[in-house]
PDB file of N, CA and C in Angstrom:
ATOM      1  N   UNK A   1       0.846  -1.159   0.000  1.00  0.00           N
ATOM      2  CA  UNK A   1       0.000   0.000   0.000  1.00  0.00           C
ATOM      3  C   UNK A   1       0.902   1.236   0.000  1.00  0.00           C
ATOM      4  N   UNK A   2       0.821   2.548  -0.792  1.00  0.00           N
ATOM      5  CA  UNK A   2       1.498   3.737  -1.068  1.00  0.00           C
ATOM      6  C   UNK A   2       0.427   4.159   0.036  1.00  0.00           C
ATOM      7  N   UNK A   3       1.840   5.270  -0.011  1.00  0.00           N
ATOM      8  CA  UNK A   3       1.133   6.548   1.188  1.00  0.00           C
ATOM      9  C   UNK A   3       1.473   7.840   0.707  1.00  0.00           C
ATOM     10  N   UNK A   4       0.574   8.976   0.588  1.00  0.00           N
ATOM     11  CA  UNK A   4       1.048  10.150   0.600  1.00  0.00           C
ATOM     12  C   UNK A   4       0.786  11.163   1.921  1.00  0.00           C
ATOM     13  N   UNK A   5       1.506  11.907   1.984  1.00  0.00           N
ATOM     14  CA  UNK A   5       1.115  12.749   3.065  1.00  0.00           C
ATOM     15  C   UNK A   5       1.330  14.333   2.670  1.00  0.00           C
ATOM     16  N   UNK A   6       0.312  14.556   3.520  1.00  0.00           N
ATOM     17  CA  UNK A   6      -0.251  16.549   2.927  1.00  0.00           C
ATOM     18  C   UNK A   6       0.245  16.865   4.474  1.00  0.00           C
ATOM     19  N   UNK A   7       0.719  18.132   4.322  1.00  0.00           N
ATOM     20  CA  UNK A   7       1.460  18.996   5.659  1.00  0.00           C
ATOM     21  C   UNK A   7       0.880  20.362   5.381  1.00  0.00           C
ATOM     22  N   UNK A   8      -0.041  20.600   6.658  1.00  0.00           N
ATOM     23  CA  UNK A   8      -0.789  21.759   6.365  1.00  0.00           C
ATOM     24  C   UNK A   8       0.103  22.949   6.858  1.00  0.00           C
ATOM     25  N   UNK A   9      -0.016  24.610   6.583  1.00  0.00           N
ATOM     26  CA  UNK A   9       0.531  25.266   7.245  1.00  0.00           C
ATOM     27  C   UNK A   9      -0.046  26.686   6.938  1.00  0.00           C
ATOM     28  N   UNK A  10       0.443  27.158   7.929  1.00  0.00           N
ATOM     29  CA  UNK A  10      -0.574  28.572   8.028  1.00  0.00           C
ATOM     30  C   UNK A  10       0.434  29.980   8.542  1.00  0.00           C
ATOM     31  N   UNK A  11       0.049  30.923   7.440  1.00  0.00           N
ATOM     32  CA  UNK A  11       0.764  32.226   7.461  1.00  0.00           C
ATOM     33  C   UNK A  11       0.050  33.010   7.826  1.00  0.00           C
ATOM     34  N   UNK A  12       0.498  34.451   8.976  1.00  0.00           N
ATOM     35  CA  UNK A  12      -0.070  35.156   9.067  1.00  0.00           C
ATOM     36  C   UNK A  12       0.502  36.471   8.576  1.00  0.00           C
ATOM     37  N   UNK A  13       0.090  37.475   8.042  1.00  0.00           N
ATOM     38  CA  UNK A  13       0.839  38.485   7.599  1.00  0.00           C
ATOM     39  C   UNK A  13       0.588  39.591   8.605  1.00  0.00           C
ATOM     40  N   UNK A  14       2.118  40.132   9.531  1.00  0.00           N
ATOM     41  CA  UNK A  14       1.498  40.740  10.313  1.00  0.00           C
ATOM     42  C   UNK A  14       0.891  42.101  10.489  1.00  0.00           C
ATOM     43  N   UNK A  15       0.368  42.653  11.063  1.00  0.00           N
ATOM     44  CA  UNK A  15      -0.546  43.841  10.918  1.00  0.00           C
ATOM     45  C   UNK A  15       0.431  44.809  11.392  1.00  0.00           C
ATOM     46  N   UNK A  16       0.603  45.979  10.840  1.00  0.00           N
ATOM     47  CA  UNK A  16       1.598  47.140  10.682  1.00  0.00           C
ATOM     48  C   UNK A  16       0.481  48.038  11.600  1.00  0.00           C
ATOM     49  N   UNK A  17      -0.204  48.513  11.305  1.00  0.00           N
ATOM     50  CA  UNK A  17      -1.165  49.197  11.997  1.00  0.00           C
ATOM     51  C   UNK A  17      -0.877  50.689  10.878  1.00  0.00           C
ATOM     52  N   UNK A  18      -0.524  50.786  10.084  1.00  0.00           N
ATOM     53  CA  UNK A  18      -0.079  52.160   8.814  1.00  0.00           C
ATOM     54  C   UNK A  18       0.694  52.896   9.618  1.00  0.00           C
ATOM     55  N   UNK A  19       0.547  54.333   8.678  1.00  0.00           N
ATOM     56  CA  UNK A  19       1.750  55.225   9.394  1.00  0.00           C
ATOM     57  C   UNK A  19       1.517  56.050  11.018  1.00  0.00           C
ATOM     58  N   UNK A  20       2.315  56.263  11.067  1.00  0.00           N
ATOM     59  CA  UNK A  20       2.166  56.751  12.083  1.00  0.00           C
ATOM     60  C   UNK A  20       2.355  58.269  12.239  1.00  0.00           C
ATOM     61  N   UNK A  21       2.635  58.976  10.871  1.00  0.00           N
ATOM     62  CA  UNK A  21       3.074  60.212  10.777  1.00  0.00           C
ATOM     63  C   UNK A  21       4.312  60.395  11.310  1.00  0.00           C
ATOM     64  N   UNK A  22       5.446  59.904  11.011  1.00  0.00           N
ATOM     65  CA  UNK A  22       6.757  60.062  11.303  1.00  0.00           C
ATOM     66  C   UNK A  22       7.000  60.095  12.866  1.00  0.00           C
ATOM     67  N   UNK A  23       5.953  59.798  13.545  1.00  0.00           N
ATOM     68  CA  UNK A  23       6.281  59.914  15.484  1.00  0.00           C
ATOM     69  C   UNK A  23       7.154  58.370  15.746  1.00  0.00           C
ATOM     70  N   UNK A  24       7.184  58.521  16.686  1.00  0.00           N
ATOM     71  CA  UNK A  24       7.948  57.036  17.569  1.00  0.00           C
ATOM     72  C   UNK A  24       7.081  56.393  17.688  1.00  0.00           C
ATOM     73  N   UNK A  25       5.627  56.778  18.462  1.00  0.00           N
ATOM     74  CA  UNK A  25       4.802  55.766  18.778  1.00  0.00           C
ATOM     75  C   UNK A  25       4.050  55.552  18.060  1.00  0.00           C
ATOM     76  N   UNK A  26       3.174  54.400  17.915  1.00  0.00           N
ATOM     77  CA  UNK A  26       1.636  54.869  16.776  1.00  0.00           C
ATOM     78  C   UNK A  26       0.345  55.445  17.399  1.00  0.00           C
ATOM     79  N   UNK A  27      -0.410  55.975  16.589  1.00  0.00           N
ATOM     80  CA  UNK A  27      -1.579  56.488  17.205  1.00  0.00           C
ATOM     81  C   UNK A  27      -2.221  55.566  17.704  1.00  0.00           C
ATOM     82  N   UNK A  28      -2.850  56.800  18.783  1.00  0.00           N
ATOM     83  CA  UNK A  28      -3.730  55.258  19.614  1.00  0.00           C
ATOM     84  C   UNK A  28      -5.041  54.963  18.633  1.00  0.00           C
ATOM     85  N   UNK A  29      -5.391  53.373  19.643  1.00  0.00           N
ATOM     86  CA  UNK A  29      -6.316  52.393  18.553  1.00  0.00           C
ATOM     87  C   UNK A  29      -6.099  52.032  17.295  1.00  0.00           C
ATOM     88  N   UNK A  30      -4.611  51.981  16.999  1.00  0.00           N
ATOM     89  CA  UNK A  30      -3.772  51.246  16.122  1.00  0.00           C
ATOM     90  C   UNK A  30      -4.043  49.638  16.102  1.00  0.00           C
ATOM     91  N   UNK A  31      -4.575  49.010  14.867  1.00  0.00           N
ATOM     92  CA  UNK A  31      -4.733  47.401  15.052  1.00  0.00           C
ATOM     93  C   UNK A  31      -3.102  47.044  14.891  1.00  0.00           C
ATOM     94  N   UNK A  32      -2.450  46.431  16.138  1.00  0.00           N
ATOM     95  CA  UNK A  32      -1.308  46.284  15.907  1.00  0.00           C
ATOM     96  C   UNK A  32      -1.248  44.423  15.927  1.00  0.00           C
ATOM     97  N   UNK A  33      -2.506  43.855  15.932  1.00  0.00           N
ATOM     98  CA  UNK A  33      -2.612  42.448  16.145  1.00  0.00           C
ATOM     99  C   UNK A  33      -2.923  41.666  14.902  1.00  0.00           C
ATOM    100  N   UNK A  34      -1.895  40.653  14.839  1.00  0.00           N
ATOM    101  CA  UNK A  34      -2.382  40.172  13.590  1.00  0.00           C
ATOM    102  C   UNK A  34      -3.119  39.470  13.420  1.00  0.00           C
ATOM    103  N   UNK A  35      -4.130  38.872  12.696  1.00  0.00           N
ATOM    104  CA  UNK A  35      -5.162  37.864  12.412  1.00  0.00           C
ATOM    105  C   UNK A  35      -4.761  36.313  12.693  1.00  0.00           C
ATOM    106  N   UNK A  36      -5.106  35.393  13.472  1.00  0.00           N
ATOM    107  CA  UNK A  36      -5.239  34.290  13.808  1.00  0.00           C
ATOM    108  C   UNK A  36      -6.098  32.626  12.758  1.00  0.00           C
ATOM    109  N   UNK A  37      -5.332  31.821  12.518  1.00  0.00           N
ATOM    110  CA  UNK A  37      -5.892  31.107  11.669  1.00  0.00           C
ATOM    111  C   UNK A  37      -6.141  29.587  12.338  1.00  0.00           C
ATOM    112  N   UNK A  38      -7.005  29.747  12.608  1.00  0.00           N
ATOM    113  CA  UNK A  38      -7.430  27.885  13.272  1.00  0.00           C
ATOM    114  C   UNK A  38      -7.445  26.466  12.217  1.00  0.00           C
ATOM    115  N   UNK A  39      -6.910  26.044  11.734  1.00  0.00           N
ATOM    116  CA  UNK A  39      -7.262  24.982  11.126  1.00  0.00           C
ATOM    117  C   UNK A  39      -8.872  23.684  11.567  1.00  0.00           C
ATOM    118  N   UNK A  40      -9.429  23.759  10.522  1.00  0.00           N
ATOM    119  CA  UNK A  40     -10.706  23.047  11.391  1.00  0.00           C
ATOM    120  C   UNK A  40     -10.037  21.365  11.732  1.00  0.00           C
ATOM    121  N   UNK A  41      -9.496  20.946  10.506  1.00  0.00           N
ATOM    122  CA  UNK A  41      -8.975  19.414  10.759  1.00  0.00           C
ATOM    123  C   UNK A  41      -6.761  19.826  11.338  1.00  0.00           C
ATOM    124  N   UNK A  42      -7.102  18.186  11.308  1.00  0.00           N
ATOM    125  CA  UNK A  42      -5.178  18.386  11.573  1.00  0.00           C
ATOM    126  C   UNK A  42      -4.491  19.011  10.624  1.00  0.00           C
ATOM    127  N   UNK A  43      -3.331  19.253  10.988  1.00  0.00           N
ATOM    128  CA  UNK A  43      -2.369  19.769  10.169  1.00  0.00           C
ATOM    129  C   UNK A  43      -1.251  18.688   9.431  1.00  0.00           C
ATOM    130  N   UNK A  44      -1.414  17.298  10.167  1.00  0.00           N
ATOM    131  CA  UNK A  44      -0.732  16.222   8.938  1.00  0.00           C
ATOM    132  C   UNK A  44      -1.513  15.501   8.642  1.00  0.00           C
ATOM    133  N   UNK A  45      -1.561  14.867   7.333  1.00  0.00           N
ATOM    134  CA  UNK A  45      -2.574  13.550   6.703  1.00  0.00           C
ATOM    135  C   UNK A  45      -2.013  12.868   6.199  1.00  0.00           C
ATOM    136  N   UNK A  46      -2.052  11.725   6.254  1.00  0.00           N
ATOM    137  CA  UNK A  46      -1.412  10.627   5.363  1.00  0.00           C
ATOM    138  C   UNK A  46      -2.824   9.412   4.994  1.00  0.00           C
ATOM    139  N   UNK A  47      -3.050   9.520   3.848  1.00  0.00           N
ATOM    140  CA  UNK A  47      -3.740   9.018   3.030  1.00  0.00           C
ATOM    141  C   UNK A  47      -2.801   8.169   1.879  1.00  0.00           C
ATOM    142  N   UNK A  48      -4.319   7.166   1.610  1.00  0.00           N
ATOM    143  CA  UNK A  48      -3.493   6.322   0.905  1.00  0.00           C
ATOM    144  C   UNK A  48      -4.019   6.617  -1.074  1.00  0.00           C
ATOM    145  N   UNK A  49      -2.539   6.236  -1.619  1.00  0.00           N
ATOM    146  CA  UNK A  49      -2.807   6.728  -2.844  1.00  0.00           C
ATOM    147  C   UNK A  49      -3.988   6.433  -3.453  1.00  0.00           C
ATOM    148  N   UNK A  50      -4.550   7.128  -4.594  1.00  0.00           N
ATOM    149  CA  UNK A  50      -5.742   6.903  -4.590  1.00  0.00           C
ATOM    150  C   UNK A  50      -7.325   6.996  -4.114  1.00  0.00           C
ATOM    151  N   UNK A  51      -7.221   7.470  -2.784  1.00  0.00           N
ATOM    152  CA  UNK A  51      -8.305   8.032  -1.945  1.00  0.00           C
ATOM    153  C   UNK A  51      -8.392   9.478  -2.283  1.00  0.00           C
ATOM    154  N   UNK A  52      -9.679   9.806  -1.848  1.00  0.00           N
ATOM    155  CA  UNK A  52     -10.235  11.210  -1.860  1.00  0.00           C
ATOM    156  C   UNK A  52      -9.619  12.083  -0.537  1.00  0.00           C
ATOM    157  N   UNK A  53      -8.906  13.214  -1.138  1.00  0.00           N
ATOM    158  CA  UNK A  53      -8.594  14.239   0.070  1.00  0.00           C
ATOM    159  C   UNK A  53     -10.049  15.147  -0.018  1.00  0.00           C
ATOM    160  N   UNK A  54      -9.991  15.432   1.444  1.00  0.00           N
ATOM    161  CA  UNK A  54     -10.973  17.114   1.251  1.00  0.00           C
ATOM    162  C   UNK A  54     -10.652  17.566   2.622  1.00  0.00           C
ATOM    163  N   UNK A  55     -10.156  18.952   1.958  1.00  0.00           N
ATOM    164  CA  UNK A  55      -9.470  19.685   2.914  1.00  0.00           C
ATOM    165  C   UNK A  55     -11.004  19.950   3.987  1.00  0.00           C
ATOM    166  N   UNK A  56     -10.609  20.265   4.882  1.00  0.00           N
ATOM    167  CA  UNK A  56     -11.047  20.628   6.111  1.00  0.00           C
ATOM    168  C   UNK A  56     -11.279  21.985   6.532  1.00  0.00           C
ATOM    169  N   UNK A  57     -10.973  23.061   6.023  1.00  0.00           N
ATOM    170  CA  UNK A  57     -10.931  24.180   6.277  1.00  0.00           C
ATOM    171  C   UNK A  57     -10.093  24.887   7.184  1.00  0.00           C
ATOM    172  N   UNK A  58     -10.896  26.311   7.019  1.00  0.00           N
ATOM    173  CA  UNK A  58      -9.845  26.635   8.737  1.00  0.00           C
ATOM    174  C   UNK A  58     -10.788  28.130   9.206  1.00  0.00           C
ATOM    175  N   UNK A  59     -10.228  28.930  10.383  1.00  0.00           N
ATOM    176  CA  UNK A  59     -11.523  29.762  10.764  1.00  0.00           C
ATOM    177  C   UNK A  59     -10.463  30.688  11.057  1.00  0.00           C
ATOM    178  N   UNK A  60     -10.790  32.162  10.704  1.00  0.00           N
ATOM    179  CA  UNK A  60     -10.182  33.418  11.133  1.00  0.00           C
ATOM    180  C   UNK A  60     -10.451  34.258  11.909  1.00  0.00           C
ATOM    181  N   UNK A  61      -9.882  34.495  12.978  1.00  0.00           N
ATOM    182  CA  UNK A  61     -10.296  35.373  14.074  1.00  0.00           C
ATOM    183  C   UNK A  61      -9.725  36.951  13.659  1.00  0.00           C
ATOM    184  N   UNK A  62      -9.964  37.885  14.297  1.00  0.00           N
ATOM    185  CA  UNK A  62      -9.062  38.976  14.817  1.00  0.00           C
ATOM    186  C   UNK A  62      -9.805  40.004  15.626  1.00  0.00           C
ATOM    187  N   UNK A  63      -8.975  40.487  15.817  1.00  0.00           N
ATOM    188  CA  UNK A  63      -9.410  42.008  16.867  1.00  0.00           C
ATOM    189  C   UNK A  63     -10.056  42.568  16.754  1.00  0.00           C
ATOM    190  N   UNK A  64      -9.936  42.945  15.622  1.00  0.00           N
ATOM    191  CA  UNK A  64     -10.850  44.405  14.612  1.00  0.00           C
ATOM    192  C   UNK A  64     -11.986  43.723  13.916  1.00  0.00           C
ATOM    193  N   UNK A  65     -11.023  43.653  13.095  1.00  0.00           N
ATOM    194  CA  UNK A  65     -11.827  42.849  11.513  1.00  0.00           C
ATOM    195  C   UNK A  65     -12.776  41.481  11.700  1.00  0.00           C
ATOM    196  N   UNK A  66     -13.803  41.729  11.246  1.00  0.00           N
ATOM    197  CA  UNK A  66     -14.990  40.290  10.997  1.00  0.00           C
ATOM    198  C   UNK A  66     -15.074  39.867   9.892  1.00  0.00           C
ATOM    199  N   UNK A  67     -15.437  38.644   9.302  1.00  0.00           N
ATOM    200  CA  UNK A  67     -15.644  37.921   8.043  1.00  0.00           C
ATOM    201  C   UNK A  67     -14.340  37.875   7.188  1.00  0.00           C
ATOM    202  N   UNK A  68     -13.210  37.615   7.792  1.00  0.00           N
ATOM    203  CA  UNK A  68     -12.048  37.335   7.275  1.00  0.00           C
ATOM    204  C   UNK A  68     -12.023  36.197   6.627  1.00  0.00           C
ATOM    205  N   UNK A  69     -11.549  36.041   5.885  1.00  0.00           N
ATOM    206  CA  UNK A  69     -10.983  34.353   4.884  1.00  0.00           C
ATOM    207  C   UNK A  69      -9.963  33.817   4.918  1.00  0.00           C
ATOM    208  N   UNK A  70      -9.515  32.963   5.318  1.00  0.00           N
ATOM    209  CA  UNK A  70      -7.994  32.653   4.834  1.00  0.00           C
ATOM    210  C   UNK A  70      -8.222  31.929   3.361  1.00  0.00           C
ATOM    211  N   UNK A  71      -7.091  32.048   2.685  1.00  0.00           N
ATOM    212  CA  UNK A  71      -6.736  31.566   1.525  1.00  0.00           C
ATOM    213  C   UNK A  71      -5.997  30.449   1.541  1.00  0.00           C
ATOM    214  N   UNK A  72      -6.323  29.691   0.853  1.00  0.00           N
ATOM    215  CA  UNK A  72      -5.130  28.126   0.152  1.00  0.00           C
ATOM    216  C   UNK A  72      -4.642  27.695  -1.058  1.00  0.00           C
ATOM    217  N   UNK A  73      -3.468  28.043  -0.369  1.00  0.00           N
ATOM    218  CA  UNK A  73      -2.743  27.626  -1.775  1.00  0.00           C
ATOM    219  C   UNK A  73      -1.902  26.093  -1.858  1.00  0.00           C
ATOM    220  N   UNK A  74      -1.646  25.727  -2.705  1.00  0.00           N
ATOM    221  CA  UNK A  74      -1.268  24.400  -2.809  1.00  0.00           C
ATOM    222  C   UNK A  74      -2.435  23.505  -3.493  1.00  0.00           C
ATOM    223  N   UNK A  75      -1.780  22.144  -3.507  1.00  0.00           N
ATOM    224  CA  UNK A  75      -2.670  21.252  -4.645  1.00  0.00           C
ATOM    225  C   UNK A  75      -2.306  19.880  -3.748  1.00  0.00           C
ATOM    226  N   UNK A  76      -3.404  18.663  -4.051  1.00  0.00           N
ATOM    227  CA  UNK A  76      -2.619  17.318  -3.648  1.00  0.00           C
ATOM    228  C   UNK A  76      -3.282  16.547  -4.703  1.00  0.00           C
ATOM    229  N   UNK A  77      -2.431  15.917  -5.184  1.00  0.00           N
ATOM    230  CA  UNK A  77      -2.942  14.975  -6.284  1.00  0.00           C
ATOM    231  C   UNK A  77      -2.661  13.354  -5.539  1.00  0.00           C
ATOM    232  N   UNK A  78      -3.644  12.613  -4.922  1.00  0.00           N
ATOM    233  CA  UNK A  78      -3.617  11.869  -4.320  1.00  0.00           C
ATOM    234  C   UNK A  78      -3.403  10.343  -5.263  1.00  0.00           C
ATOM    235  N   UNK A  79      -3.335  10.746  -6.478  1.00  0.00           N
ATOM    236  CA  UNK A  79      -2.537   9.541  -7.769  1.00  0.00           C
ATOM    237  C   UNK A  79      -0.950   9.361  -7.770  1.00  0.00           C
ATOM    238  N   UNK A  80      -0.574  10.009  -6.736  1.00  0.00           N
ATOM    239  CA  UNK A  80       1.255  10.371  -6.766  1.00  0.00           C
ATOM    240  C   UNK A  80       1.204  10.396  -5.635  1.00  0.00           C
ATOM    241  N   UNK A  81       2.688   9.481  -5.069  1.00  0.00           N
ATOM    242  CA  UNK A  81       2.840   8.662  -3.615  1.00  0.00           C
ATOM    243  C   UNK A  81       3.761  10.650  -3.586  1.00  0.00           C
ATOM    244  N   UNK A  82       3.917  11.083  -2.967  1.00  0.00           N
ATOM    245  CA  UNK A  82       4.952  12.163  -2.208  1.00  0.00           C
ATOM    246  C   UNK A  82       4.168  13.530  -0.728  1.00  0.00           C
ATOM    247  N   UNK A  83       5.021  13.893  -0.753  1.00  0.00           N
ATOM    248  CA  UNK A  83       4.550  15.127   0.359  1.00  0.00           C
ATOM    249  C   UNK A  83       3.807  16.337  -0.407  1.00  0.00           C
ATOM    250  N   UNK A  84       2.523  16.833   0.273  1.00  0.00           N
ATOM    251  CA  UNK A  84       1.644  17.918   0.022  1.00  0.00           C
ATOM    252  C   UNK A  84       1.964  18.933   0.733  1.00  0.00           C
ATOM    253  N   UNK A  85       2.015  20.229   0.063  1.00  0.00           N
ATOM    254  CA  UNK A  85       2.306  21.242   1.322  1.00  0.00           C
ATOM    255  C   UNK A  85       0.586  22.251   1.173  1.00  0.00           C
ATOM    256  N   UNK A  86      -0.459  22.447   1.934  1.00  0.00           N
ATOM    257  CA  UNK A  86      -1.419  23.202   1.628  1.00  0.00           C
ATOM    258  C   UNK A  86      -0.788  24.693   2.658  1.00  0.00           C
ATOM    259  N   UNK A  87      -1.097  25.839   2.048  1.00  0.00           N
ATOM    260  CA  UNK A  87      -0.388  26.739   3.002  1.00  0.00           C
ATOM    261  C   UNK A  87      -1.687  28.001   3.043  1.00  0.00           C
ATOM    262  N   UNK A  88      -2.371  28.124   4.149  1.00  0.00           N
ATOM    263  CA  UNK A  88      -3.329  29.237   4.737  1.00  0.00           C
ATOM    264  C   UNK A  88      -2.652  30.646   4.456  1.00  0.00           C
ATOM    265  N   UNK A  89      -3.414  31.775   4.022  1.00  0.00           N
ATOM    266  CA  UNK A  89      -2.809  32.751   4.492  1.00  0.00           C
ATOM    267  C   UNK A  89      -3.990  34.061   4.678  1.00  0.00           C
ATOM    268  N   UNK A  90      -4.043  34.377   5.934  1.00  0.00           N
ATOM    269  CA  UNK A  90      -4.958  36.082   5.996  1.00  0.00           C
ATOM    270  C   UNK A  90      -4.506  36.959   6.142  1.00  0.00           C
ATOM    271  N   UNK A  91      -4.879  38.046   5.683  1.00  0.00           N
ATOM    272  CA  UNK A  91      -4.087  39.531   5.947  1.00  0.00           C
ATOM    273  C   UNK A  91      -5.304  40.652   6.543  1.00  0.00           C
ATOM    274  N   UNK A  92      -5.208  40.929   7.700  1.00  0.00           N
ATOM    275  CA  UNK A  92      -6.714  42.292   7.597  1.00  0.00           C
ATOM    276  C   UNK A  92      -6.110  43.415   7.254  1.00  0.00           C
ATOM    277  N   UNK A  93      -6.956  44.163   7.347  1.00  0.00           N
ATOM    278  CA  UNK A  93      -7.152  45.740   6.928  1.00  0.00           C
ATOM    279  C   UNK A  93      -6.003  46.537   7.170  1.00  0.00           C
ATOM    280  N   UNK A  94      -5.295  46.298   8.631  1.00  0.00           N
ATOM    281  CA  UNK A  94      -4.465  47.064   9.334  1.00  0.00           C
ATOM    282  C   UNK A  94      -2.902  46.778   8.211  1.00  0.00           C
TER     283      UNK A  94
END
């Protein structure tokens, strides 16, 4: 029996909060927090060649911002024994 395995992973891009007008500090109520990405299933799978993958999703939190998405990129072609990389990524507003 072949095995492949998918390795999930998740980026967050972090939140700058914009300018600050050339000061040291930033203005207050600056989103300086970056967005959070939960994966709904695990983050390794090993399936056997030939079976059906279906990703699992994942859920985005943050501070500020509501109805965020994360994005996925990557592919698994479960006809080819090797490693999957699926990779999350959200960015909010800030």
């Amino acid at each position: 029996m072949l095995r492949l395995f998918i390795m999930i992973m998740c980026s967050l891009l972090a939140s700058c909060g914009g300018s600050n007008n050339g000061t040291r500090n930033p203005p207050v109520g600056v989103d300086k927090t970056a967005p959070m990405i939960a994966l709904l299933g695990v983050n390794l799978y090993t399936l056997t060649v030939g079976s059906v993958y279906v990703d699992a999703g994942s859920k985005v939190t943050d501070n500020v911002d509501v109805g965020l998405v994360a994005t996925m990129t990557g592919s698994v072609n479960t006809a080819v024994v090797g490693t999957y990389t699926l990779t999350y990524n959200v960015k909010d507003k800030a």
